[in-house]
Protein backbone atom coordinates (compact mmCIF):
# COMPACT_ATOMS: atom_id res chain seq x y z
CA UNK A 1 -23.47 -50.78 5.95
CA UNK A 2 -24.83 -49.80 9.15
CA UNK A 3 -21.86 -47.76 10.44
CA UNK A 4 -24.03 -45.44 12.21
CA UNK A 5 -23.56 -47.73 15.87
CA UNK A 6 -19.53 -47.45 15.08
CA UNK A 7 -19.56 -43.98 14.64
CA UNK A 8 -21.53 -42.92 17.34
CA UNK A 9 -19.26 -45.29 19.47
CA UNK A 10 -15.99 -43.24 18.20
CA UNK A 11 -17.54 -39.83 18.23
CA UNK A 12 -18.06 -40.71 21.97
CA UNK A 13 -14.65 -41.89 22.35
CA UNK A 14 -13.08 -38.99 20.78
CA UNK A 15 -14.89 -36.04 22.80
CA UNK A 16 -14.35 -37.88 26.07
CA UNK A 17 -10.50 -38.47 25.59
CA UNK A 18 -8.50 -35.16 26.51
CA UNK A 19 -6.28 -36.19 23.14
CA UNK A 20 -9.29 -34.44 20.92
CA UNK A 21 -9.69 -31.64 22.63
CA UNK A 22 -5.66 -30.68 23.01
CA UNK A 23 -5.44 -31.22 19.14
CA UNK A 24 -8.06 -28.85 18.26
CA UNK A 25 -6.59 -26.53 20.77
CA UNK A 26 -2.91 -26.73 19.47
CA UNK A 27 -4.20 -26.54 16.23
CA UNK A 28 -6.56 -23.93 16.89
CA UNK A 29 -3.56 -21.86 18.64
CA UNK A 30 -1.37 -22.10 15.81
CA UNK A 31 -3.02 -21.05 13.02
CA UNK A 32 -4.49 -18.61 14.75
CA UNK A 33 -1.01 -17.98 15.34
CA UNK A 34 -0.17 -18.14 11.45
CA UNK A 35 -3.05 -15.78 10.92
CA UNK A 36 -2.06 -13.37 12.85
CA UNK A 37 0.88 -12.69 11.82
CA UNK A 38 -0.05 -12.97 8.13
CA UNK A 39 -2.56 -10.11 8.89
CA UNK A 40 -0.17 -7.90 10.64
CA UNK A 41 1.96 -7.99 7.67
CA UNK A 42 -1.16 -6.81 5.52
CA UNK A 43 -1.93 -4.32 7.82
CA UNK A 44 1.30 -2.84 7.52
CA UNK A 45 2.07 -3.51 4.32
CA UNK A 46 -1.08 -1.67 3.37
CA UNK A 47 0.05 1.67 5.54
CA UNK A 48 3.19 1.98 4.45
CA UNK A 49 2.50 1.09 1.00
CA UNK A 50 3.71 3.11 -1.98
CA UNK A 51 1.98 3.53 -5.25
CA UNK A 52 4.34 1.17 -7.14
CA UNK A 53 3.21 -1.61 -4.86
CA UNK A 54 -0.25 -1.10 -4.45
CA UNK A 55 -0.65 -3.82 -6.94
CA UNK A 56 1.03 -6.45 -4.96
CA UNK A 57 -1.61 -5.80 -1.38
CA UNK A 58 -3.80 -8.72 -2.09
CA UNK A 59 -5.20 -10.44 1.10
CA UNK A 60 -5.18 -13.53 -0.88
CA UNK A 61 -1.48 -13.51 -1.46
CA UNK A 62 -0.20 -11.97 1.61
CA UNK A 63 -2.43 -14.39 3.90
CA UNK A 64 -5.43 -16.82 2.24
CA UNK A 65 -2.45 -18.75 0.31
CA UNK A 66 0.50 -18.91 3.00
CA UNK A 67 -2.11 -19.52 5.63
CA UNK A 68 -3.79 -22.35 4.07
CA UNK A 69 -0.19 -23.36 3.29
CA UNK A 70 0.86 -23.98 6.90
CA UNK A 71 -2.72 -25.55 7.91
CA UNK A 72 -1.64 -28.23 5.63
CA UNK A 73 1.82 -28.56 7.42
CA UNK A 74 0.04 -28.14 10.84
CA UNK A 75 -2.32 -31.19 9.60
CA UNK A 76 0.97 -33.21 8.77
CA UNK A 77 1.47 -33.25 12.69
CA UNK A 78 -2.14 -33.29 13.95
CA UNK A 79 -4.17 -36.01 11.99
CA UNK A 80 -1.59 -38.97 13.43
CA UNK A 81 -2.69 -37.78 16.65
CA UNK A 82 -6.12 -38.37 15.83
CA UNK A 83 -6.12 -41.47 13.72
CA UNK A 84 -3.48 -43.37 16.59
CA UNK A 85 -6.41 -44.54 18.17
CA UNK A 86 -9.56 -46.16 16.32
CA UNK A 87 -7.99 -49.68 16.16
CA UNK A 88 -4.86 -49.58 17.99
CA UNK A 89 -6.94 -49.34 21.61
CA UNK A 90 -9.56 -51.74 20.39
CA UNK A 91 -6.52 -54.07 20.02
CA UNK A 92 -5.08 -53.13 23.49
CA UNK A 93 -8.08 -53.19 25.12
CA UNK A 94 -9.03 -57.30 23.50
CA UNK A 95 -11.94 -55.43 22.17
CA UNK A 96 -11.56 -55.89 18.65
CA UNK A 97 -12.79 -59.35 18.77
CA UNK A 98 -15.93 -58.49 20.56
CA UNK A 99 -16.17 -55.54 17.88
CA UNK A 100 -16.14 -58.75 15.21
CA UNK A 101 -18.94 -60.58 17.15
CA UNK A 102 -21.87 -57.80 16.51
CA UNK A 103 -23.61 -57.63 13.61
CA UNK A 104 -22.17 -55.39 11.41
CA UNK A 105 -20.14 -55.60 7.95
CA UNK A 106 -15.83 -54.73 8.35
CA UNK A 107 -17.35 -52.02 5.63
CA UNK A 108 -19.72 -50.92 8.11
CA UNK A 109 -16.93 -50.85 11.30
CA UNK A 110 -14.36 -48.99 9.19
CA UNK A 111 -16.92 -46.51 7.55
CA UNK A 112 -18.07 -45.70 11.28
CA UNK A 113 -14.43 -45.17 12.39
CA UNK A 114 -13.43 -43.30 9.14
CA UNK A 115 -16.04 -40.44 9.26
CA UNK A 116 -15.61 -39.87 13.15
CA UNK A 117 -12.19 -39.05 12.50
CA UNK A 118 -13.16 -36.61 9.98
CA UNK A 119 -16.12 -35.20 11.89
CA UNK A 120 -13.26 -34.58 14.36
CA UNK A 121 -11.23 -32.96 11.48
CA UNK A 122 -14.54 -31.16 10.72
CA UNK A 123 -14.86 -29.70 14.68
CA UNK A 124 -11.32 -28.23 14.07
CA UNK A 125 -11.64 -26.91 10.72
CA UNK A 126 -14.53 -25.08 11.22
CA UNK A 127 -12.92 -23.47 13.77
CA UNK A 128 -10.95 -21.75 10.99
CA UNK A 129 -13.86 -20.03 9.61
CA UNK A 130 -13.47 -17.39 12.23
CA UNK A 131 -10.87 -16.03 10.15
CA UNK A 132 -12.29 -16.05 7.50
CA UNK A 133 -14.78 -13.69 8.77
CA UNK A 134 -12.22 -11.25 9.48
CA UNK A 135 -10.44 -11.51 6.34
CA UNK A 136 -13.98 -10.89 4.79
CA UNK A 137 -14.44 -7.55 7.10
CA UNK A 138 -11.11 -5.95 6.80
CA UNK A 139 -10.96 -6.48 3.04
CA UNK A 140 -11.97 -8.24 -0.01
CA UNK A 141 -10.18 -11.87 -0.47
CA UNK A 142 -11.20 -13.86 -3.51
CA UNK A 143 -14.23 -16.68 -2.37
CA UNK A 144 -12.59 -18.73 -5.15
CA UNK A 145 -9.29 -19.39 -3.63
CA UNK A 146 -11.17 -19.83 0.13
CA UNK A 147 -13.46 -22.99 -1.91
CA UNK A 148 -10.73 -24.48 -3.72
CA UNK A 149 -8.41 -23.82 -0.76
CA UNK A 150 -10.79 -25.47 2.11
CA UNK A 151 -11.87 -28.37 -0.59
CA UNK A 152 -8.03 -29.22 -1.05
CA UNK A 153 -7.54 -29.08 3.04
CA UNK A 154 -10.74 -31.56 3.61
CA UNK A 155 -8.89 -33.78 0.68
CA UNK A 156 -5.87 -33.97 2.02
CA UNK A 157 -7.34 -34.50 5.32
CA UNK A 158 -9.46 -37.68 4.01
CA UNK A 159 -6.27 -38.54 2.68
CA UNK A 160 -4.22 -38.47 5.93
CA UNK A 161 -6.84 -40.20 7.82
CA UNK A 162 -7.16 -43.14 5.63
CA UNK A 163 -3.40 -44.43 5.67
CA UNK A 164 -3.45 -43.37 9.51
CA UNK A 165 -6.41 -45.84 9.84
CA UNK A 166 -4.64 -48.46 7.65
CA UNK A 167 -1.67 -48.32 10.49
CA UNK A 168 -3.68 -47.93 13.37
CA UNK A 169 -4.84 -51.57 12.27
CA UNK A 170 -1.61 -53.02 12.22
CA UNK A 171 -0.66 -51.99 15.93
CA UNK A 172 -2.07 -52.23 19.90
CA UNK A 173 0.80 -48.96 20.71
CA UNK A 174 -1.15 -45.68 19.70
CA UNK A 175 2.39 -44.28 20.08
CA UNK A 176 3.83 -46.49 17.52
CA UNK A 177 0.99 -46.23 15.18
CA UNK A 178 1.16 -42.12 15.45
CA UNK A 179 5.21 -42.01 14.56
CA UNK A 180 4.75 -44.29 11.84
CA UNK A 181 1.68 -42.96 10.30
CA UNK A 182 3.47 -39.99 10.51
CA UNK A 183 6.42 -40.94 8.85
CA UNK A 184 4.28 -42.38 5.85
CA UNK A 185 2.56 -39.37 5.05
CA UNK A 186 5.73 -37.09 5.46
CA UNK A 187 7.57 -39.51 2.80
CA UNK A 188 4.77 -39.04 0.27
CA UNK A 189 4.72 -35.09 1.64
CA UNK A 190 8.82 -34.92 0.63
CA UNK A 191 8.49 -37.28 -2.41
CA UNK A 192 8.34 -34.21 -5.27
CA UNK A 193 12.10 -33.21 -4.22
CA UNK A 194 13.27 -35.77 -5.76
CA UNK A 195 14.03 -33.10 -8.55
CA UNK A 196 12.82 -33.96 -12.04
CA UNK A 197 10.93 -37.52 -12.27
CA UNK A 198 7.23 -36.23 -13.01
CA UNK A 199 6.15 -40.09 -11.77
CA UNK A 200 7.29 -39.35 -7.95
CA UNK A 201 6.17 -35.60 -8.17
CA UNK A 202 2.53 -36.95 -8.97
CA UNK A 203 2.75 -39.12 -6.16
CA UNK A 204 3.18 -36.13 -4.15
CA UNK A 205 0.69 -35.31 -1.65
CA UNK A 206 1.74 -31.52 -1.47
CA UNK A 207 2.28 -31.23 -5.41
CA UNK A 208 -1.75 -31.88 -5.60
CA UNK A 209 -2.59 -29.69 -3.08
CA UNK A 210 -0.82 -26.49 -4.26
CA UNK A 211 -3.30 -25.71 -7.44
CA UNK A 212 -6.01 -25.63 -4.49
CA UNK A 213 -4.31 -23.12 -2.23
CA UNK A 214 -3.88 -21.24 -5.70
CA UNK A 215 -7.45 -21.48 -6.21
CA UNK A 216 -7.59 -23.98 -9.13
CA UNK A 217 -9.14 -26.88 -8.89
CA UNK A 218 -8.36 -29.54 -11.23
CA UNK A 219 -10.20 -32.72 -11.18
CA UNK A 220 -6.64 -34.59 -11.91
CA UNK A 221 -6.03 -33.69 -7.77
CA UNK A 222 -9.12 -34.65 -6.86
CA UNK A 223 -8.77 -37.91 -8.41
CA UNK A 224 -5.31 -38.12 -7.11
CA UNK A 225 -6.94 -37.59 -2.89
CA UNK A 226 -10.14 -40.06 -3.94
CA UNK A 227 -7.89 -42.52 -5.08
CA UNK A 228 -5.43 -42.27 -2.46
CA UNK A 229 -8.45 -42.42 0.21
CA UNK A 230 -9.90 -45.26 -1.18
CA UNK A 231 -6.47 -47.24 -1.54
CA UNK A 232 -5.55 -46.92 1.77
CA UNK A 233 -9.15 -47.52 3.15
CA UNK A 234 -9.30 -50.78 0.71
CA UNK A 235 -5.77 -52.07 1.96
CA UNK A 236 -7.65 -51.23 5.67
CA UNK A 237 -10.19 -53.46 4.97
CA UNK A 238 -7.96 -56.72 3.96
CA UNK A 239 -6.40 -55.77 7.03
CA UNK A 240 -9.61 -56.01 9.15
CA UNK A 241 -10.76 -59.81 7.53
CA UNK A 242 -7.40 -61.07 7.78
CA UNK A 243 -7.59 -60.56 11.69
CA UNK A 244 -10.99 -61.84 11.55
CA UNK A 245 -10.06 -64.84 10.05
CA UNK A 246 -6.63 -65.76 11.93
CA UNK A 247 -8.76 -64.73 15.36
């Protein structure tokens, strides 16, 4: 279980590859983007409000919930980016066998690769905060929606990262491995229009995240991200000794 030499390895790789730092940018840019446009609505919403709609001017309405909203869409795009990588280039590179050699656990070597990507998802997120600063100086948005919101982002962002990990380790073309982890996660994104079967709906990675961005959190969707994590990080591992094995 000692991931921590994997990890350090990946954090390394990440912040000296110009691929980290123009996903935090374009993600950066466009929900700041989002934001401000969901604020300028407030804002003039708010002056040229009439007494019968005083009652619908709620920050949390007019921008915690959309915004949140199209950070998860924004993450649909952005977390192939990052997960392309962790095995794909160690299998381009012949690395992967040497990776084998050292002393450490396939646990250990997916952990470490795992919770870099999400320390990168971390980085980014926190960037975020900013505006939630302003929302907290301009007015009065409700701290429950923010928690359940930002828990349902980081759950969906495990999420993302695991089954990008699980194709990562099936390819040596980062490009290949981005499209096609990005295909997987938009088919269980689009899965709850299939109209009325409540089996595909629950399968749905965007039908669990809404009661977060509406600032309930029920531990049926957080069971629902766990399980999906650990499924796809599982599969990833059968992945890894199989390769071990046949090399």
């Amino acid at each position: 279980m000692n991931f921590w030499p994997v990890y350090k390895k990946e954090i390394r790789s990440y912040f000296t590859s110009p691929i980290a730092y123009v996903v935090m940018l374009v993600f950066l840019i466009l929900t700041g983007v989002f934001f401000m446009v969901f604020m300028s609505d407030f804002n003039y919403a708010s002056m040229n409000q009439s007494p019968y709609e005083s009652n619908n001017l709620n920050i949390t309405y007019r921008v915690v919930r959309p915004l949140l909203g199209n950070m998860s869409v924004i993450l649909l795009f952005a977390m192939p980016l990052v997960t392309m990588k962790p095995f794909a280039e160690e299998r381009r590179t012949g690395t992967m066998e040497l990776l084998f050699t050292y002393p450490l656990s396939d646990l250990a070597i997916l952990l470490g690769k795992f919770l870099a990507a999400f320390t990168l998802f971390l980085v980014m997120l926190a960037s975020t905060l900013l505006y939630v600063f302003f929302m907290f100086l301009y007015s009065s948005p409700e701290p429950g929606t923010l928690i359940s919101g930002y828990l349902g982002i980081l759950l969906m962002a495990a999420a993302f990262i695991s089954i990008g990990l699980f194709v990562s380790s099936l390819t040596e073309n980062q490009i290949i491995a981005a499209v096609t982890t990005f295909g997987a996660l938009l088919l269980f994104w689009i899965i709850q229009w299939t109209g009325t079967n409540q089996v595909l709906r629950q399968l749905s990675i965007l039908e669990h995240f809404n009661n977060f961005a509406e600032g309930i959190i029920d531990t049926r969707d957080i069971v629902y991200y766990l399980s999906f994590m650990i499924l796809w990080l599982f599969v990833t591992l059968r992945v890894l000794e199989s390769k071990k094995w046949r090399g």
